[in-house]
Protein backbone atom coordinates (compact mmCIF):
# COMPACT_ATOMS: atom_id res chain seq x y z
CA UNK A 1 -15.93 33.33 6.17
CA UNK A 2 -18.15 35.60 7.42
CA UNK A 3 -18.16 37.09 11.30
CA UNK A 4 -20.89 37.76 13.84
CA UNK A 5 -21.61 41.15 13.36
CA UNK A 6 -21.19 42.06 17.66
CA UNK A 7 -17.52 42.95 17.26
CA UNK A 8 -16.85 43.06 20.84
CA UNK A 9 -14.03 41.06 21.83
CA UNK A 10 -12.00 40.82 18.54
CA UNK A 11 -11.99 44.47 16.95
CA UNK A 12 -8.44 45.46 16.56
CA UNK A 13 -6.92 41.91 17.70
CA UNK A 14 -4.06 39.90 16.12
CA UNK A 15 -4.22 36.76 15.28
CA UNK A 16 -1.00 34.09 15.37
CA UNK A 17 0.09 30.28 15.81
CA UNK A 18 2.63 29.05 18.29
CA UNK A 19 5.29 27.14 17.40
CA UNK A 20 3.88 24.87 19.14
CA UNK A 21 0.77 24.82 16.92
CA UNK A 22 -1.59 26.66 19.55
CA UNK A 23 -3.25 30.02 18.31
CA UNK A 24 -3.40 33.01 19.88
CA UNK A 25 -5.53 35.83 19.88
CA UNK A 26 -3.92 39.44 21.16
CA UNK A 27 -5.98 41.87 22.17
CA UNK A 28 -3.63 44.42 23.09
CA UNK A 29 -4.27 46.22 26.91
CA UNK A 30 -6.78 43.15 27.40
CA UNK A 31 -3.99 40.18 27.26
CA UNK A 32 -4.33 37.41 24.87
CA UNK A 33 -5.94 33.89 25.41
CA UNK A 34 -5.16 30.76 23.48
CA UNK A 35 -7.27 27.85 21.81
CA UNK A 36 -6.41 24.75 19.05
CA UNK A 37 -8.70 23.56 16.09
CA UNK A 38 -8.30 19.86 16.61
CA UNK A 39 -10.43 19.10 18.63
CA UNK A 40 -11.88 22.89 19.50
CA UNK A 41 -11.10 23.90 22.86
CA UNK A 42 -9.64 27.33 24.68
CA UNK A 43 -6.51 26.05 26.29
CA UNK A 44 -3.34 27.78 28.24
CA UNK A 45 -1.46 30.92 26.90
CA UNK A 46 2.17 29.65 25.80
CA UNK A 47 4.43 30.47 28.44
CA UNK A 48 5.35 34.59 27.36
CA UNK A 49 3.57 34.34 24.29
CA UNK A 50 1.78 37.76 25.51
CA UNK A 51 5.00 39.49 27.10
CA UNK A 52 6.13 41.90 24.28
CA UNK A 53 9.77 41.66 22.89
CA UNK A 54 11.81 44.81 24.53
CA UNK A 55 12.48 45.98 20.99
CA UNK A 56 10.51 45.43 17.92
CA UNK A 57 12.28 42.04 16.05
CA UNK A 58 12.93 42.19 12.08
CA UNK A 59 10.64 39.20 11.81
CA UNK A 60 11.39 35.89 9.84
CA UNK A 61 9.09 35.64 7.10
CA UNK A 62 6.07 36.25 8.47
CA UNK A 63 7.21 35.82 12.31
CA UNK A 64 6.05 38.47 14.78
CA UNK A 65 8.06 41.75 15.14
CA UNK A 66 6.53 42.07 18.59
CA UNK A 67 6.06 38.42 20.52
CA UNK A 68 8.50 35.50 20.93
CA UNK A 69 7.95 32.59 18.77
CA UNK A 70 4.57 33.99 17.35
CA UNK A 71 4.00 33.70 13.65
CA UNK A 72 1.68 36.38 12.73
CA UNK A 73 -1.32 35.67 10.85
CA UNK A 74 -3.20 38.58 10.34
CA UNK A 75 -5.68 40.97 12.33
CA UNK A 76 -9.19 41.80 12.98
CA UNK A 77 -10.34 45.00 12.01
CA UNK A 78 -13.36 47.07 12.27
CA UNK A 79 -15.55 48.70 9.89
CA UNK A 80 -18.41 51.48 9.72
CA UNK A 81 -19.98 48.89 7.37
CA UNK A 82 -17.43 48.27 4.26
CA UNK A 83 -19.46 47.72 0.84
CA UNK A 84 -20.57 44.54 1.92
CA UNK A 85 -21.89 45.51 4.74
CA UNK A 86 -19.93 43.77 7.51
CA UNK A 87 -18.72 45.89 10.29
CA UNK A 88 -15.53 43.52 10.89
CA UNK A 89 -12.97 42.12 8.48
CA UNK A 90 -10.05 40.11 9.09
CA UNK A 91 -7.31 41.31 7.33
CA UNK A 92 -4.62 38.54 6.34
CA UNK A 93 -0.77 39.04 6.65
CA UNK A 94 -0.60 39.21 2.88
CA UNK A 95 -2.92 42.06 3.11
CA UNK A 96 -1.91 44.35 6.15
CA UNK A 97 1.78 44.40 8.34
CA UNK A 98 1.22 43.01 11.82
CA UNK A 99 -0.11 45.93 13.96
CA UNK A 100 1.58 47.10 17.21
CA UNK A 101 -0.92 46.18 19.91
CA UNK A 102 -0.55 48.17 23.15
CA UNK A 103 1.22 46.55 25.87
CA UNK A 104 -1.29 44.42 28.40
CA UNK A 105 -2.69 46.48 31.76
């Protein structure tokens, strides 16, 4: 799939699914905001899905280390223009650990 190229909003975001079935996007310092595929509409955060765990979690399989029932799914991640020539690439959990976003302002 390829991404807009204004990188804006998602550089250095996480991506993950509720347990309820709701993604989430975490930006870090900017808080997190929520949407579902079917149909395609932003919709409420999970209640604490964006309060960070007081210490890191091991993680079931591919669970988040960081957020309360969050399965991680992989992150959004910049580039100065990668071979291809996209300036954003979203790296899957397969690829890349879950990255430690800083905690929300």
């Amino acid at each position: 799939m390829r991404l807009f190229e204004d990188t804006g909003w998602w550089r250095g975001s996480n991506l993950y699914i509720h347990e309820s079935g709701t993604y989430v996007v975490h930006e870090g310092q900017a808080g997190c905001f929520a949407f579902t595929t079917e149909p395609t509409e932003f919709v409420s955060v999970p209640e604490g899905a964006c309060e960070k765990r007081h210490s890191p979690g091991r993680g079931e399989s591919q669970g988040s280390r960081y957020y309360e029932n969050l399965t991680y799914i992989g992150h959004f991640q910049e580039t100065y223009r990668d071979a291809e020539g996209l300036r954003i690439r979203f790296l899957d959990a397969t690829s890349a650990p879950e990255v430690e976003l800083p905690d929300v302002l």
